[in-house]
Protein backbone atom coordinates (compact mmCIF):
# COMPACT_ATOMS: atom_id res chain seq x y z
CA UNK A 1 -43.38 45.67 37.70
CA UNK A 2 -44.67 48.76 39.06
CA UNK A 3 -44.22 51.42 41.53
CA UNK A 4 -47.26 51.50 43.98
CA UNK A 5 -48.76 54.68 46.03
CA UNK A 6 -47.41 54.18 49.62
CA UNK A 7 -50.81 55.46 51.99
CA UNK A 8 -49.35 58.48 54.79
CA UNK A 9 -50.55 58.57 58.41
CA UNK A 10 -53.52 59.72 58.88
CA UNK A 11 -54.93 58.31 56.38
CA UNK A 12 -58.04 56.28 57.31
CA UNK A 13 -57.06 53.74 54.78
CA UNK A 14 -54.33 52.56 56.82
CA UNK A 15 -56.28 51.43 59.97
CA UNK A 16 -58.16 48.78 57.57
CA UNK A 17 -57.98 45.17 59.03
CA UNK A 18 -56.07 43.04 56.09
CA UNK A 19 -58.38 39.74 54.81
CA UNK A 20 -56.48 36.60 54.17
CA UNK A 21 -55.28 35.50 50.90
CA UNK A 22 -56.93 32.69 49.50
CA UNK A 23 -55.43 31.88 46.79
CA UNK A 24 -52.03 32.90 45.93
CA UNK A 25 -52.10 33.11 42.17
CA UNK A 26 -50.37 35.36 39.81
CA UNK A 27 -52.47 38.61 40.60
CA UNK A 28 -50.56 37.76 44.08
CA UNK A 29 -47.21 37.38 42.56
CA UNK A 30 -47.38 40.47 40.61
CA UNK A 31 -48.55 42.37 43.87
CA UNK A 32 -45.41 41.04 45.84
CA UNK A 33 -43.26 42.21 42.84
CA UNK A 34 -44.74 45.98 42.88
CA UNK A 35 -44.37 45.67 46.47
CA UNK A 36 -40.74 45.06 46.86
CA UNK A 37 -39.99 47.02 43.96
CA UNK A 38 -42.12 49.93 45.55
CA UNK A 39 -39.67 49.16 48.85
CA UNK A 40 -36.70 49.01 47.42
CA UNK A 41 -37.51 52.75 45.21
CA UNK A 42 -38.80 54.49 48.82
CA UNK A 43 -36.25 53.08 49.94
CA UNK A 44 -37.59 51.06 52.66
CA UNK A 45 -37.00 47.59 54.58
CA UNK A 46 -40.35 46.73 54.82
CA UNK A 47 -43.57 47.23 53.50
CA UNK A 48 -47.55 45.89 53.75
CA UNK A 49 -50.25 45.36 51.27
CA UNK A 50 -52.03 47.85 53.25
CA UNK A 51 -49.57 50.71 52.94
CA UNK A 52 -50.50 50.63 49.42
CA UNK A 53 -54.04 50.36 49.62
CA UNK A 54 -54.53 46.62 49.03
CA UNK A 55 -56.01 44.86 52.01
CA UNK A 56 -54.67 41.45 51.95
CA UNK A 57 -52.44 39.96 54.59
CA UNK A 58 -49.10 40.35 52.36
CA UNK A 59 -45.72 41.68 53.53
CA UNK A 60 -42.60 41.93 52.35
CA UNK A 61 -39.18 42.67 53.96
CA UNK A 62 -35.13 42.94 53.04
CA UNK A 63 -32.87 44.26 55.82
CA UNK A 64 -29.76 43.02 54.04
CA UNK A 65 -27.33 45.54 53.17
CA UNK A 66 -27.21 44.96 49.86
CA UNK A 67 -31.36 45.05 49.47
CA UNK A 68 -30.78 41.50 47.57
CA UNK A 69 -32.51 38.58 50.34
CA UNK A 70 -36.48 39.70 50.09
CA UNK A 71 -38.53 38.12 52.00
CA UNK A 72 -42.27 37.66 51.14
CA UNK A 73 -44.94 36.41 53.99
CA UNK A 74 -48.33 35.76 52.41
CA UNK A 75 -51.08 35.64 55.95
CA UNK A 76 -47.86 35.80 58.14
CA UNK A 77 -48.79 34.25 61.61
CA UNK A 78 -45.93 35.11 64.48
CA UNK A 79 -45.52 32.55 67.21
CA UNK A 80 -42.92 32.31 70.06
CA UNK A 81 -42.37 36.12 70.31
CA UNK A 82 -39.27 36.00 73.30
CA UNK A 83 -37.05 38.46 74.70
CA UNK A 84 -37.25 42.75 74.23
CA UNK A 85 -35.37 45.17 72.06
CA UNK A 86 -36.24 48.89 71.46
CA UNK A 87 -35.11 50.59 68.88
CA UNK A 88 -35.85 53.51 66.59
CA UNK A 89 -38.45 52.56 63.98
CA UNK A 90 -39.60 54.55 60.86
CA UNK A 91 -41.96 53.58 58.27
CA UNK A 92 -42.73 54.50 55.05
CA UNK A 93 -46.28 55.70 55.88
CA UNK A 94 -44.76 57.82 58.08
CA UNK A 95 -42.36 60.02 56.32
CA UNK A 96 -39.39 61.50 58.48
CA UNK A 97 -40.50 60.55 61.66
CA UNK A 98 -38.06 58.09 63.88
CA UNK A 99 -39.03 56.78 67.40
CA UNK A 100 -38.15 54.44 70.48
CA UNK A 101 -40.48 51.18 70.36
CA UNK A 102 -39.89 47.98 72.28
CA UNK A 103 -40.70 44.71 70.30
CA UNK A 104 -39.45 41.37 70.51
CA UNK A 105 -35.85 40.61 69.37
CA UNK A 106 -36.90 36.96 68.38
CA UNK A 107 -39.83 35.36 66.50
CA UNK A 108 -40.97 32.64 64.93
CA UNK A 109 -43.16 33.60 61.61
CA UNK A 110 -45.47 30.94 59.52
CA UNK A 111 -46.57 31.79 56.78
CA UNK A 112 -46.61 31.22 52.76
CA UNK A 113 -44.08 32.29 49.98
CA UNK A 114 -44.67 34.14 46.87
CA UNK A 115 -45.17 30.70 44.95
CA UNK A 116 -47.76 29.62 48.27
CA UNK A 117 -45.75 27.11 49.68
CA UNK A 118 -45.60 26.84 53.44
CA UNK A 119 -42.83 28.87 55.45
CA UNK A 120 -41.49 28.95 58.62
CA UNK A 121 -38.72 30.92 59.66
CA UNK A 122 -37.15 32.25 63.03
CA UNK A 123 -36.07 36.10 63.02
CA UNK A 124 -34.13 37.96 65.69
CA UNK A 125 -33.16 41.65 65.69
CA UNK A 126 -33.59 43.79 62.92
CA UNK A 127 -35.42 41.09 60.85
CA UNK A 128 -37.53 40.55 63.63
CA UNK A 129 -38.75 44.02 64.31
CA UNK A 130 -39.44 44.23 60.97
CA UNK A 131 -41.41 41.72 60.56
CA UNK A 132 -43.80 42.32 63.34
CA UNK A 133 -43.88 46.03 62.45
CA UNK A 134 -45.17 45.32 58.64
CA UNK A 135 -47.67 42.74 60.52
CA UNK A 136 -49.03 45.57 62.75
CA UNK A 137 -50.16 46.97 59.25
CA UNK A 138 -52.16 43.84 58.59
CA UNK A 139 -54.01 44.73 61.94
CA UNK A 140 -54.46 48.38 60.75
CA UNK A 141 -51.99 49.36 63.48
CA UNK A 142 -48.79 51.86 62.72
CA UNK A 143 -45.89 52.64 65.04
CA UNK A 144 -47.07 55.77 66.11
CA UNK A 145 -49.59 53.87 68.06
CA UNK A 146 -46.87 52.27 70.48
CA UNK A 147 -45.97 56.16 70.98
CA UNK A 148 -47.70 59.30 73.50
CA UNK A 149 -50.73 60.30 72.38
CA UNK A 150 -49.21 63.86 72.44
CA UNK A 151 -46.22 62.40 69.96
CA UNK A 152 -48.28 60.94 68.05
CA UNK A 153 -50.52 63.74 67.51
CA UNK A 154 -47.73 65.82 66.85
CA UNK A 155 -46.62 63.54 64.33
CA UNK A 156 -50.00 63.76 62.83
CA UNK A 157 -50.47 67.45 62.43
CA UNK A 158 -47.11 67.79 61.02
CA UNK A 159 -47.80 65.19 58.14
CA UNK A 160 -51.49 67.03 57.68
CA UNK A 161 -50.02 70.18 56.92
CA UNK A 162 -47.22 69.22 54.92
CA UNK A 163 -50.19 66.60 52.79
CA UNK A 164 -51.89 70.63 52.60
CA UNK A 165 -48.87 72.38 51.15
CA UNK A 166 -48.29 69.89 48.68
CA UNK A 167 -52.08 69.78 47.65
């Protein structure tokens, strides 16, 4: 396994549409691997192929307490989306930033596992919000984007000129 570059806001990369997978294979295996091992080392509960620059509809979440129930969703497809809960979201691609969005608190999520057999699965709270956040990636679409546009500026020129000191 390996620990993959997790893509920062702005980074153009980020607002690239996912393609599905058509095959899951072991090239697709692997990738879930890195990813949740790339999750787990941020440490995060929830990451997209996108965040690290592979654009295939692939996510992977583990809200557990003790990081050990990951969840893999190969072309995730939500359905049934009922019911509101905001809460304070962060993400990986955008590093030490925390703010209010409102998402569903239940869903119902098809998709395939890491060996590409079918999946269905309801989610409610955390899991939920999780879920639907790391499938905003797949549409090239980050939290930020629920926010201001003066927030998320600000958000924005913060991570530019910390990306420039560290260059």
């Amino acid at each position: 396994m390996a620990i993959l570059e997790i893509l920062e806001f702005p980074d153009p990369r980020l607002r690239t549409k996912a393609r599905a997978v058509t095959k899951v294979d072991d090239s697709v295996r692997k990738l879930v691997d890195d990813m949740l091992e790339t999750m787990y080392e941020a440490p995060g509960i929830g990451l997209a192929a996108t965040q690290v620059n592979v654009h295939q509809r692939i996510i992977v979440v583990d809200v557990s307490e003790n990081r050990d129930e990951p969840h893999a969703f190969i072309n995730p497809r939500l359905e049934d989306l009922s019911g509101t809960i905001e809460s304070d979201e962060g993400c990986l691609s955008v590093p030490g930033f925390y703010e209010p969005v409102v998402r569903a608190e239940h869903i119902h999520v098809r998709a395939l596992n890491r060996d590409g057999e079918p999946l269905e699965m309801e989610a409610e709270g955390l899991l939920a919000v999780c879920i639907q956040h790391e499938c905003d990636h797949l549409e090239g679409k980050l939290f930020v984007d629920y926010l201001s546009n003066l927030k998320r500026t600000r958000i924005r020129r913060k991570l530019e000129k910390l990306h420039r000191m560290q260059a």
